[in-house]
Protein backbone atom coordinates (compact mmCIF):
# COMPACT_ATOMS: atom_id res chain seq x y z
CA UNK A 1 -17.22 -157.14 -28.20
CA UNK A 2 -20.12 -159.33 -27.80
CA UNK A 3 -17.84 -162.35 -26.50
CA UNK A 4 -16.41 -160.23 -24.15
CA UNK A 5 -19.91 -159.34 -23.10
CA UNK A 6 -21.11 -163.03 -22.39
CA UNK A 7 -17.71 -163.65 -20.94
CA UNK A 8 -18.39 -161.12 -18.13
CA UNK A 9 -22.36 -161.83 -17.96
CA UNK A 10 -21.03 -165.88 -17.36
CA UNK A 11 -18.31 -164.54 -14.70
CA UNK A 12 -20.87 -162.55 -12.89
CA UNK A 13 -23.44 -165.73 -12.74
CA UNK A 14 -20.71 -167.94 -11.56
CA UNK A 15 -19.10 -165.91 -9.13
CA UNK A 16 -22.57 -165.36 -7.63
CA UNK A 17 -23.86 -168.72 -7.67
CA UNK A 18 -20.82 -169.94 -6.20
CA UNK A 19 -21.24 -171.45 -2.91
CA UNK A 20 -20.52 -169.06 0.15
CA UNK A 21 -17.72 -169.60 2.19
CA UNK A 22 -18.33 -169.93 5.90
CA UNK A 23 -15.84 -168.83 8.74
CA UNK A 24 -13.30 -171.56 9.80
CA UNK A 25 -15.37 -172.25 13.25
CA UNK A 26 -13.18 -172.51 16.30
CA UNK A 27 -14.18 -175.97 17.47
CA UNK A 28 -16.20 -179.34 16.65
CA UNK A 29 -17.22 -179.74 20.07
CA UNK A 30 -20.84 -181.70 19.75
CA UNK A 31 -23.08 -179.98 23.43
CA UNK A 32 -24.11 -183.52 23.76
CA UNK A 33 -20.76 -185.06 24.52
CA UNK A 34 -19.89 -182.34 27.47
CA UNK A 35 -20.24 -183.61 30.91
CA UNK A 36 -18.14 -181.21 32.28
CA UNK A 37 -15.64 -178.44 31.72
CA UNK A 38 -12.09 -178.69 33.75
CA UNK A 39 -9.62 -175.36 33.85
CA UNK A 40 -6.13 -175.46 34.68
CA UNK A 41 -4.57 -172.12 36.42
CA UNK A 42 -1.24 -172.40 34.09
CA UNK A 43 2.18 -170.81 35.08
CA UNK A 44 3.64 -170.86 31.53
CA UNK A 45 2.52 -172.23 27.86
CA UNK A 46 3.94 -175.34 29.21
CA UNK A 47 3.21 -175.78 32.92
CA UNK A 48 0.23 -176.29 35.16
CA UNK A 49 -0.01 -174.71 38.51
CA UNK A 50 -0.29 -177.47 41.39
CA UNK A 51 -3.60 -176.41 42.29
CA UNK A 52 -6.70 -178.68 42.06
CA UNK A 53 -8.44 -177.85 38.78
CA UNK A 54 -12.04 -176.12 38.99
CA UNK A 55 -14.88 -178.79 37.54
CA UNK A 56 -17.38 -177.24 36.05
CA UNK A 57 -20.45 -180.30 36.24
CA UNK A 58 -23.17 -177.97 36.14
CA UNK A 59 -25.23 -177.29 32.49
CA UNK A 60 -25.51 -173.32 32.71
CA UNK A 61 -21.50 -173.23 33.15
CA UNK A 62 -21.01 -175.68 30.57
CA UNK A 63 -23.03 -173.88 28.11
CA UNK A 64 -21.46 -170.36 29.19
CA UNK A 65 -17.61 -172.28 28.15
CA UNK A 66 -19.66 -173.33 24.93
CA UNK A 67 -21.31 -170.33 23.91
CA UNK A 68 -18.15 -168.48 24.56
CA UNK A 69 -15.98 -170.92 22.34
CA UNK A 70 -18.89 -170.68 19.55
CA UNK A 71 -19.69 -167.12 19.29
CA UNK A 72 -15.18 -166.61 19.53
CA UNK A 73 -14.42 -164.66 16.45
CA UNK A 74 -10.89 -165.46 14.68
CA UNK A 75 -8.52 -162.88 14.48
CA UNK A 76 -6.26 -162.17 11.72
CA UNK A 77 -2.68 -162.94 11.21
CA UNK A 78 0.24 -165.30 13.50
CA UNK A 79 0.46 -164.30 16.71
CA UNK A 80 3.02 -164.61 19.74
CA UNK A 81 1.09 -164.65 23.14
CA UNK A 82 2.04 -163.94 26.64
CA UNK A 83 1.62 -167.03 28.73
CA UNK A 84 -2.07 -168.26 29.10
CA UNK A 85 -3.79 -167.66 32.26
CA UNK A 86 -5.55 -170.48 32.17
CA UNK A 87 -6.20 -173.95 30.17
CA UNK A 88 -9.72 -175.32 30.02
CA UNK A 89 -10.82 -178.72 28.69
CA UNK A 90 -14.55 -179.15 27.19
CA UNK A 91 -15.21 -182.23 25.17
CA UNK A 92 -11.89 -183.63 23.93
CA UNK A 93 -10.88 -180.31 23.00
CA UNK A 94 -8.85 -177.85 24.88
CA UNK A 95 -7.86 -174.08 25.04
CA UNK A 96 -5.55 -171.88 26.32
CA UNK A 97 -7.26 -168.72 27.91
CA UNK A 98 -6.34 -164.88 28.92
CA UNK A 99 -9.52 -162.99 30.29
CA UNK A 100 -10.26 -159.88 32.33
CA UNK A 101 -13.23 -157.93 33.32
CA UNK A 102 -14.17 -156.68 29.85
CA UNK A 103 -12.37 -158.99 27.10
CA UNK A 104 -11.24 -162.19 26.71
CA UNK A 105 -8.70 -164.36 23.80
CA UNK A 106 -8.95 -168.19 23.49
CA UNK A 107 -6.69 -170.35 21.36
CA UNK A 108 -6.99 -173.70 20.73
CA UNK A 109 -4.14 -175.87 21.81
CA UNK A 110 -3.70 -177.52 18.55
CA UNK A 111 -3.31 -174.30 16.19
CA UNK A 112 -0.77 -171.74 18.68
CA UNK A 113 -0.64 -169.42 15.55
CA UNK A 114 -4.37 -168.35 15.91
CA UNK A 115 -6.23 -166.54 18.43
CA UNK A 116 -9.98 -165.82 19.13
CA UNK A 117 -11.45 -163.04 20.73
CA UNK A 118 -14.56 -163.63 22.96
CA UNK A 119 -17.91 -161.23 22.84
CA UNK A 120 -17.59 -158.92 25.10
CA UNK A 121 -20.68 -160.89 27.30
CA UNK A 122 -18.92 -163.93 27.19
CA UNK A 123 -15.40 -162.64 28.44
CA UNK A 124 -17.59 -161.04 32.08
CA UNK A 125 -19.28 -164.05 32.86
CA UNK A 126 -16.43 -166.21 32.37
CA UNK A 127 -14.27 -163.83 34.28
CA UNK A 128 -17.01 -163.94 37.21
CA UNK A 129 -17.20 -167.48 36.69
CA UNK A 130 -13.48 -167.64 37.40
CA UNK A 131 -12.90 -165.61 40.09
């Protein structure tokens, strides 16, 4: 009885000494590297629209793209999307992106199988931003 004791005393230290595990983040984009932000309109997963891409030079857009990218919370599970609305590039990075008045999903174009929801703040100014 007593070893059984000490055996769960020892668990409970360990489990809470044990280092915390943080959320995957969505990107390793370093602010100083971003001159700019460029979005594609995209017709398909696979295909740009012909129009000129919007640059985005100035530092309160950039840091709008970056906050929304940073503060993006995962959601669970694969998912299948609908085509992306548009594709933006900051850093070497780049995302595909679906976003209306009120919400907004990113997904980074090297993992397809997760998505990321933007705060609802993030999804109306990049909507304004867009339109």
């Amino acid at each position: 009885m007593k070893k059984i004791i000490l055996f769960l005393c020892f668990s409970i230290v360990v489990a809470c000494s044990s280092p915390k595990v943080e959320p995957e983040p969505v990107n390793s984009i370093k602010e100083e590297e971003v001159k700019e932000v460029t979005v594609y309109k995209m017709l398909s997963f696979y295909e740009v629209s012909e129009e000129s891409p919007l640059i985005f030079e100035e530092k309160e857009d950039i840091d709008l793209f970056l906050h929304a990218v940073d503060s993006a919370r995962r959601e669970p599970g694969v998912v299948d999307m609908a085509d992306p609305e548009y594709k933006f590039k900051i850093g070497k990075e780049y995302y595909f992106l679906w976003i209306h008045e009120k919400s907004g999903t990113i997904m980074n174009t090297l993992d397809t199988n997760t998505i990321y929801s933007l705060t609802k703040e993030s999804a109306e100014k990049l909507f304004l931003l867009l339109q």
